[in-house]
Protein backbone atom coordinates (compact mmCIF):
# COMPACT_ATOMS: atom_id res chain seq x y z
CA UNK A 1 -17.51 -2.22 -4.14
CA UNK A 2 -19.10 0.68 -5.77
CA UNK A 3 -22.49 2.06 -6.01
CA UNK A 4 -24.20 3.86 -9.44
CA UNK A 5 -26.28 6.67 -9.69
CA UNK A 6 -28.38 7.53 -13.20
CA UNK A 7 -27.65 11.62 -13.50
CA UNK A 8 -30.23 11.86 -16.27
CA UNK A 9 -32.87 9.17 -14.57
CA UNK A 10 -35.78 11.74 -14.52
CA UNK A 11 -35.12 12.51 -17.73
CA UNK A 12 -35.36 8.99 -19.13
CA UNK A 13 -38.42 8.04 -17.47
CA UNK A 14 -39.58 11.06 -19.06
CA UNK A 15 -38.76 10.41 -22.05
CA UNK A 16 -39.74 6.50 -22.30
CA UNK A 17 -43.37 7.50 -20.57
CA UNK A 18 -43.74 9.71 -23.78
CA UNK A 19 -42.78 6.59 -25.91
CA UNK A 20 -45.19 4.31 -24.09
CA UNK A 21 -48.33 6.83 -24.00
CA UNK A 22 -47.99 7.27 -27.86
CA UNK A 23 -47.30 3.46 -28.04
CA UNK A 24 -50.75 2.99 -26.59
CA UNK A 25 -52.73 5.19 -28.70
CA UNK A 26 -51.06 3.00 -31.86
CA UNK A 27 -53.16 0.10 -33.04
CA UNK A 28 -50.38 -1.34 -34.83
CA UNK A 29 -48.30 -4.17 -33.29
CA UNK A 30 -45.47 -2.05 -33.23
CA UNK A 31 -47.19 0.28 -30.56
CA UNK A 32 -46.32 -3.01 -28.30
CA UNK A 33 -42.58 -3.13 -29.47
CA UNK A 34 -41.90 0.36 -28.66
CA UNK A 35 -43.81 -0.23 -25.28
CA UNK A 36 -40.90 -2.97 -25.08
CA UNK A 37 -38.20 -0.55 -26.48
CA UNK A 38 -38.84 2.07 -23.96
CA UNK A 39 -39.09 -0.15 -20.73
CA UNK A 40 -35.79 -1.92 -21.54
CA UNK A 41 -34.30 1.43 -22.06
CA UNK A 42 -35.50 2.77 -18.88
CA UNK A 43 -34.51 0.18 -17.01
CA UNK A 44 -30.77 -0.07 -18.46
CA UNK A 45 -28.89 3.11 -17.57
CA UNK A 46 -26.02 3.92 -20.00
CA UNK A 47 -22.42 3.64 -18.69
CA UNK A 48 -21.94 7.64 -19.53
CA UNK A 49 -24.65 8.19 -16.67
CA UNK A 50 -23.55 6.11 -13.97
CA UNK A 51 -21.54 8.10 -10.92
CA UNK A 52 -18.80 4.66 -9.29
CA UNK A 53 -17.78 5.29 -5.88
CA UNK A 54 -14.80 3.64 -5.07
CA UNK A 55 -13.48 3.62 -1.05
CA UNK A 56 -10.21 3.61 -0.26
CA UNK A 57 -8.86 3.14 3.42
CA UNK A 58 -5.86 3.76 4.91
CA UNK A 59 -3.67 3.30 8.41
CA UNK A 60 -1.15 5.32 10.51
CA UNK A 61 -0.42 8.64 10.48
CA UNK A 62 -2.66 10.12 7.94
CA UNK A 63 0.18 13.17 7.75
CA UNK A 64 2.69 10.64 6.27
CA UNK A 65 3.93 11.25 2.51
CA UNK A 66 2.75 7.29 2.22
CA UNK A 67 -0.95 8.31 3.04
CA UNK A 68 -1.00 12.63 2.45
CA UNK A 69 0.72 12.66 -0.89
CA UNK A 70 -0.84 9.64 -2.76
CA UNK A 71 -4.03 10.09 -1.87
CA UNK A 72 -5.04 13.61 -2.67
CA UNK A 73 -2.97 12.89 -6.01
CA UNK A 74 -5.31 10.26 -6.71
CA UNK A 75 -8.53 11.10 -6.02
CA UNK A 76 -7.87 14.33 -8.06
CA UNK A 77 -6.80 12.43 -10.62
CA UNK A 78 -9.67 10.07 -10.51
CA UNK A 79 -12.15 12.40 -10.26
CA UNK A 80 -11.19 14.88 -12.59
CA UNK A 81 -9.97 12.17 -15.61
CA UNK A 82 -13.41 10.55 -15.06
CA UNK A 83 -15.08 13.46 -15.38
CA UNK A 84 -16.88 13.24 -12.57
CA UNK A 85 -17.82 9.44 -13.07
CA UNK A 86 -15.32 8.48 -10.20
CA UNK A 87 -16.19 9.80 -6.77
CA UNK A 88 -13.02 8.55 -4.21
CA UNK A 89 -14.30 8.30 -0.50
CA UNK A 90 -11.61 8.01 1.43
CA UNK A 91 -11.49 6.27 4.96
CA UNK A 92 -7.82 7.36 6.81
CA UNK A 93 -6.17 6.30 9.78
CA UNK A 94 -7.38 2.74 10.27
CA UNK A 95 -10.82 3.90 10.66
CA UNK A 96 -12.23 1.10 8.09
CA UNK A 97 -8.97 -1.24 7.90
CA UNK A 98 -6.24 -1.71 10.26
CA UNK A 99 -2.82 -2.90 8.83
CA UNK A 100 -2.60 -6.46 9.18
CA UNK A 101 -6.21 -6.73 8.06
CA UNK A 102 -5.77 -5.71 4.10
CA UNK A 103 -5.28 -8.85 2.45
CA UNK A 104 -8.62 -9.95 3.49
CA UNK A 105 -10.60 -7.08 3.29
CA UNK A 106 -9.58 -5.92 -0.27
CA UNK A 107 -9.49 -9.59 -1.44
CA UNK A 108 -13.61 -9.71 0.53
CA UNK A 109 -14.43 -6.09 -0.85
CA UNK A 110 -14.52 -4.50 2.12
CA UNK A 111 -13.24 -1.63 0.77
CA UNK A 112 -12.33 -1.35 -2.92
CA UNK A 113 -8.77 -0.04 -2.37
CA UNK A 114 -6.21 0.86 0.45
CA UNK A 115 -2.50 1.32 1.60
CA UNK A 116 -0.87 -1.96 2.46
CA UNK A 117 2.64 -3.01 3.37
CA UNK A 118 4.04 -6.08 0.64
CA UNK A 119 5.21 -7.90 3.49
CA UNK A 120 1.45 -8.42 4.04
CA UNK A 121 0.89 -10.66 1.28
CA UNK A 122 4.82 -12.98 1.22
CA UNK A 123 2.35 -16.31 2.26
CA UNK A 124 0.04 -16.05 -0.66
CA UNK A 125 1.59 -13.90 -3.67
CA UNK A 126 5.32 -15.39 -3.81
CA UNK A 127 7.01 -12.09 -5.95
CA UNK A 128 5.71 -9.96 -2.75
CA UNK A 129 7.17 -12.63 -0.94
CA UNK A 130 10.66 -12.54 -2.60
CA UNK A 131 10.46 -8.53 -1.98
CA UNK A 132 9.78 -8.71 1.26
CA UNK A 133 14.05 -10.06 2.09
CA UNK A 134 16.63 -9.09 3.75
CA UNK A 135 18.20 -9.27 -0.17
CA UNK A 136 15.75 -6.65 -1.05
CA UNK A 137 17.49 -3.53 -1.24
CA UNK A 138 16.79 -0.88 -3.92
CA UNK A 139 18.61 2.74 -3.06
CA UNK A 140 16.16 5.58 -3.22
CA UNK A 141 18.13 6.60 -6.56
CA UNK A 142 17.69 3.18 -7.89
CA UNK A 143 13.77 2.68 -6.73
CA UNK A 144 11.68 3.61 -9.46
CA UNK A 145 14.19 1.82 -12.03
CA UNK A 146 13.57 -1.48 -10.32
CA UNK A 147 10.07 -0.89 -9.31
CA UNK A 148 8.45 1.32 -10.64
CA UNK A 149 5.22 1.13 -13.11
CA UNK A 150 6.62 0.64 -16.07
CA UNK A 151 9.17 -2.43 -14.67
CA UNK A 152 9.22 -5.93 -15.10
CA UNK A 153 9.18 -6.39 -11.70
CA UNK A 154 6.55 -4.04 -10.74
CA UNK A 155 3.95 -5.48 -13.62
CA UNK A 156 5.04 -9.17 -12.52
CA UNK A 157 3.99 -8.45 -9.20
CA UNK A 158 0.60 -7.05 -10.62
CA UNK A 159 0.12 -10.58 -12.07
CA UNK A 160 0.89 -12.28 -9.14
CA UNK A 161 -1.72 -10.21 -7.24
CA UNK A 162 -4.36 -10.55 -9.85
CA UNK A 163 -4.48 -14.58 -9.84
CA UNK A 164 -5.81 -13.12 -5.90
CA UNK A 165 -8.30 -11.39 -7.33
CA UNK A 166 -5.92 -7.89 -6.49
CA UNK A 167 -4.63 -5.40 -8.40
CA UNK A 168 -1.35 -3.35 -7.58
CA UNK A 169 -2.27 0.42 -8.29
CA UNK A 170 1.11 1.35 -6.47
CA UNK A 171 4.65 0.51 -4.96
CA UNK A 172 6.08 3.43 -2.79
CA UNK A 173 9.39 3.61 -1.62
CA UNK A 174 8.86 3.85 2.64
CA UNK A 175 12.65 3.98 3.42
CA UNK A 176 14.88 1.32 5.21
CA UNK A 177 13.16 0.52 8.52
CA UNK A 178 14.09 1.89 11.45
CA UNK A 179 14.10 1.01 15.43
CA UNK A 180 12.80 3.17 18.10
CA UNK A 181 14.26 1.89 22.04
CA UNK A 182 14.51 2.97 25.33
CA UNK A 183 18.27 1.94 25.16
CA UNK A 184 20.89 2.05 22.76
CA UNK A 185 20.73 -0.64 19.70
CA UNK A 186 24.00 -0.14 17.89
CA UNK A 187 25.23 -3.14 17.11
CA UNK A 188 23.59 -6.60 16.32
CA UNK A 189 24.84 -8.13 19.73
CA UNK A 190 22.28 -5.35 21.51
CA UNK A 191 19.35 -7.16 20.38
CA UNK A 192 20.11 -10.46 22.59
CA UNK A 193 17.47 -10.92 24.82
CA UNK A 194 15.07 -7.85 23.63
CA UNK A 195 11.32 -7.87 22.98
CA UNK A 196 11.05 -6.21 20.12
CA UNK A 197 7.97 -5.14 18.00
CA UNK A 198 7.44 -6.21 14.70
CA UNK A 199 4.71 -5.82 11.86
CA UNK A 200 5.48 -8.85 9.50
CA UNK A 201 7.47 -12.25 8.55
CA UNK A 202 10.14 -10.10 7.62
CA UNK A 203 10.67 -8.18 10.85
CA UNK A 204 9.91 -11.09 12.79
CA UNK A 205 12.92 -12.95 10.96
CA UNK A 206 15.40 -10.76 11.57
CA UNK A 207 15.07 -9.81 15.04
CA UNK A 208 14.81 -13.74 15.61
CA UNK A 209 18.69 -13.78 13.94
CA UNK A 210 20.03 -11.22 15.96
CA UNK A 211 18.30 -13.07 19.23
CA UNK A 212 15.68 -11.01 20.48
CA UNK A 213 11.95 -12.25 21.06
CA UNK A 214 9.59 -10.88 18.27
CA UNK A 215 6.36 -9.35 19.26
CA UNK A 216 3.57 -8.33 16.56
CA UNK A 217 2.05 -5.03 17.39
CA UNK A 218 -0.53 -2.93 15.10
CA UNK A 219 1.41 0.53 14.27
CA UNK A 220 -1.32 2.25 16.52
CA UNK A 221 -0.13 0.56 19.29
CA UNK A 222 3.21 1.07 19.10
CA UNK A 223 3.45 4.04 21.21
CA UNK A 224 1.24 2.41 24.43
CA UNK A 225 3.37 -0.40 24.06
CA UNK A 226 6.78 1.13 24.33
CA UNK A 227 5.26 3.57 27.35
CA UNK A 228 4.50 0.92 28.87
CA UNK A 229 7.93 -1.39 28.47
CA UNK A 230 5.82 -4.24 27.09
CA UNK A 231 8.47 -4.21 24.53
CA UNK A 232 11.93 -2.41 24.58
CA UNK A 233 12.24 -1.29 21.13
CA UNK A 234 10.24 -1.02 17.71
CA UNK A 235 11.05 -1.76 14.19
CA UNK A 236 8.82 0.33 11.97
CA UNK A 237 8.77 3.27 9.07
CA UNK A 238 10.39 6.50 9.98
CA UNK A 239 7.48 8.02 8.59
CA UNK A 240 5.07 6.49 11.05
CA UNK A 241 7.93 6.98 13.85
CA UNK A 242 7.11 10.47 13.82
CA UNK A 243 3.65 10.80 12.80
CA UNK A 244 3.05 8.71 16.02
CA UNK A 245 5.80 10.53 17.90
CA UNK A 246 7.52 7.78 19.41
CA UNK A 247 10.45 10.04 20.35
CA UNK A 248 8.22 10.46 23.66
CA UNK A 249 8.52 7.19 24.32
CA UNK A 250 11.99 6.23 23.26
CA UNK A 251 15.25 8.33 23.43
CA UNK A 252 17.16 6.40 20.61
CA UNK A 253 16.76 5.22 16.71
CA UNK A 254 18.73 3.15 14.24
CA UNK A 255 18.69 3.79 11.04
CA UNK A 256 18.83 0.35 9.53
CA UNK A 257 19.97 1.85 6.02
CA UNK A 258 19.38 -1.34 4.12
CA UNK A 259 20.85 -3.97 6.35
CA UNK A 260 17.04 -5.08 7.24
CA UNK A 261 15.77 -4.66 3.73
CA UNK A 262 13.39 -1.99 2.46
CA UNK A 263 10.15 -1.11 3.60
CA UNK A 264 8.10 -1.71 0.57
CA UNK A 265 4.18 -0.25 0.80
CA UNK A 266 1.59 0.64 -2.33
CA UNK A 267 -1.80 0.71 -2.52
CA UNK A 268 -4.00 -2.75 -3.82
CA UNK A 269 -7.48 -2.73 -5.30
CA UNK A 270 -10.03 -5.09 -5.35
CA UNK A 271 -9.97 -7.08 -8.81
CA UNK A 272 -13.49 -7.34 -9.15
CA UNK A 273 -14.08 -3.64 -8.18
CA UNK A 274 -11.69 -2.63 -11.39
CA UNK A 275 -13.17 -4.36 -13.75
CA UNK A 276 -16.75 -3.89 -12.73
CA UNK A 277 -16.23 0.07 -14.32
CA UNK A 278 -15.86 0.85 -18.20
CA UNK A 279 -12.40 0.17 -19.84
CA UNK A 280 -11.82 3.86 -20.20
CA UNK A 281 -12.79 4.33 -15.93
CA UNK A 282 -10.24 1.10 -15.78
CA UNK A 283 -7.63 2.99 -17.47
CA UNK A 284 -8.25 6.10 -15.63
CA UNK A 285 -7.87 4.34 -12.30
CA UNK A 286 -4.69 2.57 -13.05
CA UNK A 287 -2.82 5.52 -14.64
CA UNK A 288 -3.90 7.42 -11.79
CA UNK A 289 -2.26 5.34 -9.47
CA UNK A 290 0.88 5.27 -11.48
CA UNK A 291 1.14 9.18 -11.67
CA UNK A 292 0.34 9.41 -7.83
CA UNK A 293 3.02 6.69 -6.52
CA UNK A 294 5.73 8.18 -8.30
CA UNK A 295 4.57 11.79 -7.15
CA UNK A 296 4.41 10.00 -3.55
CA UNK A 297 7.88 8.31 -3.88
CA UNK A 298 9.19 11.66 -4.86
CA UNK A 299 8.06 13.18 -1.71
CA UNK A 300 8.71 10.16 0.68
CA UNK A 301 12.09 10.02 -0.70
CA UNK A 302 12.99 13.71 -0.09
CA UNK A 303 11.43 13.59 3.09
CA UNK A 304 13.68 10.77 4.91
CA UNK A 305 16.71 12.96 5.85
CA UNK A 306 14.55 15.66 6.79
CA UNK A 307 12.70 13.54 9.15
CA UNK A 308 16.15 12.13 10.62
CA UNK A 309 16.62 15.12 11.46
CA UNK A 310 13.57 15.85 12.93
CA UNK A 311 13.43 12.54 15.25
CA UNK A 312 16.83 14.48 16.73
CA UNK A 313 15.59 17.99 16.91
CA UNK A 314 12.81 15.62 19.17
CA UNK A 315 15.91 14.43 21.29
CA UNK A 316 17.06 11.50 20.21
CA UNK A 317 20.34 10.03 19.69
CA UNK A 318 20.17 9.22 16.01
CA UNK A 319 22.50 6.15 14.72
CA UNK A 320 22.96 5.21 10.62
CA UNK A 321 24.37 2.47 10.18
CA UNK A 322 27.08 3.60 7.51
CA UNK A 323 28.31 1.11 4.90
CA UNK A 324 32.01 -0.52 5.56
CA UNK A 325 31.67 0.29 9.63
CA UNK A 326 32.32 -2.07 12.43
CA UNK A 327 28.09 -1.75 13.52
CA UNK A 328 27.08 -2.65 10.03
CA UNK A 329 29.46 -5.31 9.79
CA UNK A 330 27.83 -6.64 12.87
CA UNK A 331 24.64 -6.43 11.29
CA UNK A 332 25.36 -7.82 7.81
CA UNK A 333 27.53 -10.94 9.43
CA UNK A 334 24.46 -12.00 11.72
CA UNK A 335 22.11 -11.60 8.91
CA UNK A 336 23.51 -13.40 5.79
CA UNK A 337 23.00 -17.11 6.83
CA UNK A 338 19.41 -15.07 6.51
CA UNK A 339 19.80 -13.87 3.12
CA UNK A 340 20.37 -17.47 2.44
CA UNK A 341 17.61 -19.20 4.13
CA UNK A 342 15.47 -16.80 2.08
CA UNK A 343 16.71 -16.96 -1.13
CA UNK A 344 15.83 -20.81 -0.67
CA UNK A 345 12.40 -20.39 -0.40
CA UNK A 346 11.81 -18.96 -3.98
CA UNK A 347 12.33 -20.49 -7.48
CA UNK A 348 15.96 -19.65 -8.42
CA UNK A 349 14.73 -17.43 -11.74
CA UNK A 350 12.39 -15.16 -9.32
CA UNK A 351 15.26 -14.62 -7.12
CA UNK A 352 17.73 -13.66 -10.15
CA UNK A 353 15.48 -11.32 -11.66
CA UNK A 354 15.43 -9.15 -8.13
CA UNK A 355 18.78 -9.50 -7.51
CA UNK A 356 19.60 -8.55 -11.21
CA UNK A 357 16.71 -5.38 -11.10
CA UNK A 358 18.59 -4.04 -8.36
CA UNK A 359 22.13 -3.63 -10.59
């Protein structure tokens, strides 16, 4: 979705009124050719003049690296490699789009581009799909070698978006997930019996394994809903953990560490919306959302221990589940018949190539 403005329009109907007035005054049949001439030129503005505006929406905390970082990035870069072609209007904190609404409103042009989690589109674009596992697990010193713009697995996802009419612009590296409760979740045995929130298939999945009840919940009700015990934990970003300050509503968090997979986000645009501007706005676009998701990664990376730390400075009891321990043992025992079940659903080659991008 995008809307064009002629910069020059006064001076083109200027200038074609001039054609046509001298046109008239030439007995010639020409005079009614360049009558023609200057009509069809007035009434086709050239690319060069034409201002796009392109929206872009976001959800949850509108502080978080995910949403802060990668969006100022890009719509400086947009703006200022289109030379002013490209206006970016940007629409944060679910104000346009909520989170488990994306799919449909990039895919209906609702908005042209926005932040969305992969997880939100494992039913219809299977590499997303595949990515959105429990076998999943890139380090944050690994990330941008097995999914970053210039991979094979990054640009096969792109593909696998586009045949949806979607573009991938970005993949950002959110972290492993983490779980906000009222009471301590240390081991996989403490989710028996819990109501726990989830956001997508993957969530849902695991906390079904380790035999709690899954409960979807929007991000911005996360915080109501653990006030008001209508679930007893959350499973969520750390990032969004704190811009929503759940630590005043729950005293304890797990750091999952990679036993739950890796919370994959990016930002999608609109197929139609891309292609609808000039090849050289096209490449502007796309480079500038390669340049801002690694500057984003960067950040969100660097960020994640800090805001560990934070969510105890807030008072909680802080738990990471450390490789070769008894609690991640727990975990990893309860969740490989999992791993398994998942692998299944994908052709065999899909699921080598992101095991083998993660070595």
């Amino acid at each position: 979705m995008y809307h064009l403005v002629s910069e020059r329009f006064f001076c083109l109907i200027q200038s074609a009124a001039t054609r046509i007035v001298g046109a008239l005054h030439t007995r010639r049949s020409g005079g009614w050719m360049g009558i023609a001439a200057s009509l069809f030129i007035l009434s086709t503005p050239s690319h060069a003049d034409q201002i796009y505006t392109l929206r872009l929406a976001s959800w949850g905390a509108p502080t978080a690296p995910q949403v802060a970082e990668f969006v100022s990035v890009f719509k400086d870069e947009v703006e200022k490699g289109s030379n002013g072609r490209i206006s970016v209007q940007t629409f944060p904190a679910g104000s346009v789009v909520n989170e488990r609404a994306v799919p449909s409103a990039i895919q209906s042009g609702v908005v042209d581009i926005s932040l969305t989690t992969m997880g939100s589109w494992s039913s219809i674009v299977p590499t997303a799909g595949a990515l959105n596992t429990v076998f999943f697990q890139p380090t944050a010193e690994n990330f941008d070698k097995v999914i970053g713009p210039d991979t094979a697995l990054f640009k096969d996802l792109d593909a696998d978006m586009a045949s949806h009419g979607v573009r991938l612009l970005a993949a950002l590296y959110n972290g492993p997930v983490v779980v906000v409760s009222k009471a301590p979740l240390k081991t996989a045995d403490d989710f028996k019996g819990k109501t726990v929130r989830v956001f997508d298939r993957l969530t849902a999945e695991i906390v079904q394994s380790l035999g709690g009840a899954p409960s979807t919940i929007e991000v911005a009700d996360v915080y109501p809903a653990l006030q008001r015990g209508a679930v007893q934990a959350a499973i969520g970003g750390l990032e969004g953990a704190i811009g929503l300050k759940e630590y005043e509503v729950g005293k304890y968090l797990l750091a999952t560490n990679g036993q739950f997979g890796l919370l994959l986000t990016g930002y999608v645009m609109n197929k139609k919306s891309l292609e609808n501007l000039p090849p050289d706005l096209q490449k502007v676009v796309l480079e500038s959302g390669y340049k801002a998701s690694r500057l984003a990664t960067t950040a969100m990376i660097a960020a994640y221990d800090k805001e560990l730390q934070q969510m105890q400075d807030h008072g909680m009891t802080v738990t990471k589940l450390e490789p070769n321990t008894p609690d991640q043992k727990s975990f990893a025992d309860k969740l490989a018949s999992l791993a398994k079940t998942q692998e299944a659903r994908f052709p065999q080659e899909l699921v080598r190539q992101v095991l083998d991008a993660q070595h």
